[in-house]
C-alpha atoms as a PDB file:
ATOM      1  CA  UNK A   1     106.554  92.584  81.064  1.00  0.00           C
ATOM      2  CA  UNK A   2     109.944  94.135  80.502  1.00  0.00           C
ATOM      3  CA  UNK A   3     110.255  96.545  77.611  1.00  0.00           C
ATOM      4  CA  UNK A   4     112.740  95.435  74.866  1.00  0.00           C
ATOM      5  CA  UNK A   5     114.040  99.014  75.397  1.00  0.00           C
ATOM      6  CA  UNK A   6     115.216  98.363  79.337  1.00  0.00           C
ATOM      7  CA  UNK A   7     116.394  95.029  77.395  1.00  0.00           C
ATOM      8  CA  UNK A   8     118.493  96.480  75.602  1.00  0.00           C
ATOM      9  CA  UNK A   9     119.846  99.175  78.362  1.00  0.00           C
ATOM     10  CA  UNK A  10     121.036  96.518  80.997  1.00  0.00           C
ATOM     11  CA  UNK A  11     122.885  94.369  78.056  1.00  0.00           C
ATOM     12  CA  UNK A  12     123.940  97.369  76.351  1.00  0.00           C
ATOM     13  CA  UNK A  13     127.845  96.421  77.244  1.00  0.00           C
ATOM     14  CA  UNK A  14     127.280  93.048  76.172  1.00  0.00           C
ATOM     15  CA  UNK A  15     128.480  91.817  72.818  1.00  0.00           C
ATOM     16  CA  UNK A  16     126.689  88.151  72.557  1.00  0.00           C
ATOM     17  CA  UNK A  17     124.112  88.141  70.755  1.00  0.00           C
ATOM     18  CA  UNK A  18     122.922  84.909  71.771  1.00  0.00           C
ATOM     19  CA  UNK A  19     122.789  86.167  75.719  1.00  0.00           C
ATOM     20  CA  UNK A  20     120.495  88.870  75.142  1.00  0.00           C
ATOM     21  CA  UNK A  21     117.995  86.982  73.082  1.00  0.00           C
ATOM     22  CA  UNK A  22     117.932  84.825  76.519  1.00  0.00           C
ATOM     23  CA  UNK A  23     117.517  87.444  78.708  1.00  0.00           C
ATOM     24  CA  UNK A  24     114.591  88.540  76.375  1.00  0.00           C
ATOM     25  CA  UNK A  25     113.197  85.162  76.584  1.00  0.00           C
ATOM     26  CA  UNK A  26     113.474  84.792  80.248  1.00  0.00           C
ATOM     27  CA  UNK A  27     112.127  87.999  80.692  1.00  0.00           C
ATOM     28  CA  UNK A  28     109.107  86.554  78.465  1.00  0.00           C
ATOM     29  CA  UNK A  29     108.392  83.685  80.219  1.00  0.00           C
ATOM     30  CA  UNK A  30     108.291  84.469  83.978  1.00  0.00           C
ATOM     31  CA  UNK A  31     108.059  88.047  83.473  1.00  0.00           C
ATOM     32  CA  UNK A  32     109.400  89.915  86.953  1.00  0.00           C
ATOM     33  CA  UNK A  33     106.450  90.672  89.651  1.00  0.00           C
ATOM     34  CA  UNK A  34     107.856  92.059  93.024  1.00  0.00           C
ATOM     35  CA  UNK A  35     106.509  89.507  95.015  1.00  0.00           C
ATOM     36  CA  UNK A  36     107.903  86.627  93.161  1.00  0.00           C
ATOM     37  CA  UNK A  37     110.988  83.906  94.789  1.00  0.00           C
ATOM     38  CA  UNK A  38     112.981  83.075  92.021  1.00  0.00           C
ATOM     39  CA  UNK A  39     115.011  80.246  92.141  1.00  0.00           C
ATOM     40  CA  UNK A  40     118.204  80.173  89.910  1.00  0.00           C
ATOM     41  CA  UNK A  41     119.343  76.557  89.702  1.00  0.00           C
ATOM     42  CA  UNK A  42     122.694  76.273  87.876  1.00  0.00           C
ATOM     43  CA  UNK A  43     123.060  80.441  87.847  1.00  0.00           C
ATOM     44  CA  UNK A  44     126.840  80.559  87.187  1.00  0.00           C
ATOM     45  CA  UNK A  45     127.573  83.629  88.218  1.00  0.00           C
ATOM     46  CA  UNK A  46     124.023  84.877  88.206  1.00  0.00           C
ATOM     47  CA  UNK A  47     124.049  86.888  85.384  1.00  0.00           C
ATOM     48  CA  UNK A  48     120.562  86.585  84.720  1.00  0.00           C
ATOM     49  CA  UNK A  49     119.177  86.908  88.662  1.00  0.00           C
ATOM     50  CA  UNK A  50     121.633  90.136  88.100  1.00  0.00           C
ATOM     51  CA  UNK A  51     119.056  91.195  85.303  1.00  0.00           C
ATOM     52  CA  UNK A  52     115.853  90.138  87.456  1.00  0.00           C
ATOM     53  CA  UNK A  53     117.347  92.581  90.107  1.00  0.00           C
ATOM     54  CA  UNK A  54     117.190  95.775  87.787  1.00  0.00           C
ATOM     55  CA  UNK A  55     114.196  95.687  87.271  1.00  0.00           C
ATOM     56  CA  UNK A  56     112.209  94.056  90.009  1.00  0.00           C
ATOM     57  CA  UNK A  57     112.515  93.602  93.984  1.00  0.00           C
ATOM     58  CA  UNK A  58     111.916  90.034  93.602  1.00  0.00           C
ATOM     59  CA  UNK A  59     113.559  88.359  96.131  1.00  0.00           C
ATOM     60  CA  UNK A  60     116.207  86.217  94.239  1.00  0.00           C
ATOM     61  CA  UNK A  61     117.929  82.675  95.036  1.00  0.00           C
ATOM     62  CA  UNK A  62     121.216  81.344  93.150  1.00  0.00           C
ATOM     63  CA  UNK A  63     122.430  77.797  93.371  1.00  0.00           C
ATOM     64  CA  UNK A  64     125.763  76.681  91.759  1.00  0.00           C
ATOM     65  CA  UNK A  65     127.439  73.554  92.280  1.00  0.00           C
ATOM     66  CA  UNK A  66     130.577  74.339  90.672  1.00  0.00           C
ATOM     67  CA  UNK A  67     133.019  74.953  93.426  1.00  0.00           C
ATOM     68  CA  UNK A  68     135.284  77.155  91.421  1.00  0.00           C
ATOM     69  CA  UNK A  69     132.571  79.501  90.540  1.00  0.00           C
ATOM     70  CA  UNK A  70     131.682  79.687  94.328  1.00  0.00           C
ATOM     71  CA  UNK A  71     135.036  79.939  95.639  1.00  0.00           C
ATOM     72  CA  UNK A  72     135.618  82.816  93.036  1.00  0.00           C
ATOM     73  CA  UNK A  73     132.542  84.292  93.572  1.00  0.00           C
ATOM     74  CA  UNK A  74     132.047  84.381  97.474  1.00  0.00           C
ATOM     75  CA  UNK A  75     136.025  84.185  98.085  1.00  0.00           C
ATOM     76  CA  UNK A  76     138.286  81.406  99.783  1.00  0.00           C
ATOM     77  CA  UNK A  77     137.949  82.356 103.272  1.00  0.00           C
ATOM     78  CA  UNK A  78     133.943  82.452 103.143  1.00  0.00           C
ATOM     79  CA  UNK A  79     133.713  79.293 100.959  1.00  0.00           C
ATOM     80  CA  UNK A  80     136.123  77.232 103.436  1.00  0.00           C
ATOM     81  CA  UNK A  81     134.043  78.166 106.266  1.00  0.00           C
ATOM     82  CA  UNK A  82     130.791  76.911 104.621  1.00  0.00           C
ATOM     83  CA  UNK A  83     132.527  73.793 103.950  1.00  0.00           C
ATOM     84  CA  UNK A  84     133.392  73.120 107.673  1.00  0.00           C
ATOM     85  CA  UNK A  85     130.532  74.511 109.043  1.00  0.00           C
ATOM     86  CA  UNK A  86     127.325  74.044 106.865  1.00  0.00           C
ATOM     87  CA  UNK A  87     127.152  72.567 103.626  1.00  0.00           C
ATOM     88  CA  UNK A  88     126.167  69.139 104.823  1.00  0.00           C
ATOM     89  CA  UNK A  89     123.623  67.617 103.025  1.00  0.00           C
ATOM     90  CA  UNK A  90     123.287  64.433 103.966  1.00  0.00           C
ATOM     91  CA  UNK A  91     122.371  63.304 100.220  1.00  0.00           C
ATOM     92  CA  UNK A  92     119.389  65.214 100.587  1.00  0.00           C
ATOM     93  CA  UNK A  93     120.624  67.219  97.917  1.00  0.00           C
ATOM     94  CA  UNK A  94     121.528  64.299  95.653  1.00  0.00           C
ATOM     95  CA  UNK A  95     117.795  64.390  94.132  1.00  0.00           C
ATOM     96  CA  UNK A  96     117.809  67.995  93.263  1.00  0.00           C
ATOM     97  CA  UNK A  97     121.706  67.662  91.940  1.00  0.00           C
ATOM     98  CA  UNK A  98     120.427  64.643  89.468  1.00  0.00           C
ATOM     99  CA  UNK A  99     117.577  66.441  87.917  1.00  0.00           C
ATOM    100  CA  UNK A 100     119.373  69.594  87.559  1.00  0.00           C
ATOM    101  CA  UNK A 101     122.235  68.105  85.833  1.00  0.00           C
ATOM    102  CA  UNK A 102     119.556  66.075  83.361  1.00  0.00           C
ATOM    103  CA  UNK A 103     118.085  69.276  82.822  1.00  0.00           C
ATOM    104  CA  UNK A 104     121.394  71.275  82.342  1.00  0.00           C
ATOM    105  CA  UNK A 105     122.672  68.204  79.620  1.00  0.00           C
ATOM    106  CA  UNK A 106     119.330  68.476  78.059  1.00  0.00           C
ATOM    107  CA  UNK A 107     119.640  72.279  77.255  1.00  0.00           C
ATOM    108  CA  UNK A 108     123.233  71.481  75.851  1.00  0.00           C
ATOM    109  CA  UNK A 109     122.124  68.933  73.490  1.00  0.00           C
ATOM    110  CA  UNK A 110     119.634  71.488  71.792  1.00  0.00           C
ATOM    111  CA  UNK A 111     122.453  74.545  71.980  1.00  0.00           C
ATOM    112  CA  UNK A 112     124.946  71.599  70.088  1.00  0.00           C
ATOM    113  CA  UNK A 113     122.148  71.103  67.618  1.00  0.00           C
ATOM    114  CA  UNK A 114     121.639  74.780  67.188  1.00  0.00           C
ATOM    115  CA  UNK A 115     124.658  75.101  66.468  1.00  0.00           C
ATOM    116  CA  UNK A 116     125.445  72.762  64.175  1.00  0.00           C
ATOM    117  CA  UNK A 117     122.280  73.597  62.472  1.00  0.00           C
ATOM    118  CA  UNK A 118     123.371  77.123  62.186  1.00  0.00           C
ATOM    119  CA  UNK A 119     126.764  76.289  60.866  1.00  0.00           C
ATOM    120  CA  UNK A 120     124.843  74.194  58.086  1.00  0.00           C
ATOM    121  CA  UNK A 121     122.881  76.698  56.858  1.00  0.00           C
ATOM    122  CA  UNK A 122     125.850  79.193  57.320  1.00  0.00           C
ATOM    123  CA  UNK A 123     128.024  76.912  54.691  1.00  0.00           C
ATOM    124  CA  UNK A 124     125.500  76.680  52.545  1.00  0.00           C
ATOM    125  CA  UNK A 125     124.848  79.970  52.450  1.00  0.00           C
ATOM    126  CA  UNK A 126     128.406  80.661  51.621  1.00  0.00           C
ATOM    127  CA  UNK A 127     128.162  78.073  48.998  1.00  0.00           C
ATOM    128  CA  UNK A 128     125.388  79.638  46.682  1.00  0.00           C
ATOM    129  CA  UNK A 129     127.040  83.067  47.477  1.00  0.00           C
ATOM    130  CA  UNK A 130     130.270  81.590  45.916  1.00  0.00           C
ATOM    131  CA  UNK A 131     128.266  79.844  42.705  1.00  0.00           C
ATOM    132  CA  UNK A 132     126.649  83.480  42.349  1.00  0.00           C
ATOM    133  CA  UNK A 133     129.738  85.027  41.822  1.00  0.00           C
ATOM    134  CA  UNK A 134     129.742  86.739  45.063  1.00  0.00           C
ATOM    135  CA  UNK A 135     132.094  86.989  47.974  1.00  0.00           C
ATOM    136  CA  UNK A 136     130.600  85.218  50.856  1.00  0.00           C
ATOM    137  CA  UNK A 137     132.746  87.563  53.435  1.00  0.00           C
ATOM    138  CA  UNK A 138     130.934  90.882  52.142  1.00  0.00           C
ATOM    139  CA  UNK A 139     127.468  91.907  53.270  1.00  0.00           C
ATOM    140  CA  UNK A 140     125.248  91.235  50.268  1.00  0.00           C
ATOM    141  CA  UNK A 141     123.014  94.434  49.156  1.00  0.00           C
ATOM    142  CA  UNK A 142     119.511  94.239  49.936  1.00  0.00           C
END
């Protein structure tokens, strides 16, 4: 298990919230062992495999199928020389692709109805604060 206090070293420079409860929740449920493959479907830019690294020698996989990110991220001249010479799949990708994108729409749906749930109870909260008499922009005393 990784200690909230590396946690909070390797995210240190980061100012979303919301990113390093992930990374503590990732961390939580497949906790880094050196002799672990992890396979980072969707990874972006592999900010999290980036976190896996620091503190573990697992050996670490990233696939994106975004071209931009992997044009940006490997560079032109490397990406237009996978295209001619390798990434052929033959459809034999297509499976993976389809579940991956169910998955990815799935775990957009919830963050939407986070969201909207948090902006809810954030209106309301401004709403009592307002019939109270106090201003909803100021941090209330405790």
């Amino acid at each position: 298990m990784v200690d909230a206090q590396t946690i909070a070293h390797m995210t240190r420079n980061e100012a979303d919230m919301a990113f390093k409860k992930r990374v503590q929740t990732i961390f939580e449920w497949i906790p880094p062992h050196d002799d672990m493959r992890i396979l980072d479907c969707a990874c972006g830019r592999g900010f999290y495999l980036n976190m896996y690294r620091h503190v573990s020698r697992c050996e670490l996989v990233g696939l994106e199928l975004d071209d931009e990110i992997i044009r940006n991220g490997l560079g032109p001249d490397y990406a237009d020389k996978m295209e001619r010479f390798g990434v052929q799949t033959d459809g034999q990708l297509d499976r993976y692709v389809r579940v991956f994108q169910r998955a990815q729409r799935k775990v957009e749906r919830k963050h939407l109805r986070d969201r909207k749930m948090l902006l809810h109870h954030e209106k309301e909260r401004k709403k009592m604060q307002r019939e109270m008499g106090q201003d909803p922009f100021l941090d209330t005393a405790e």
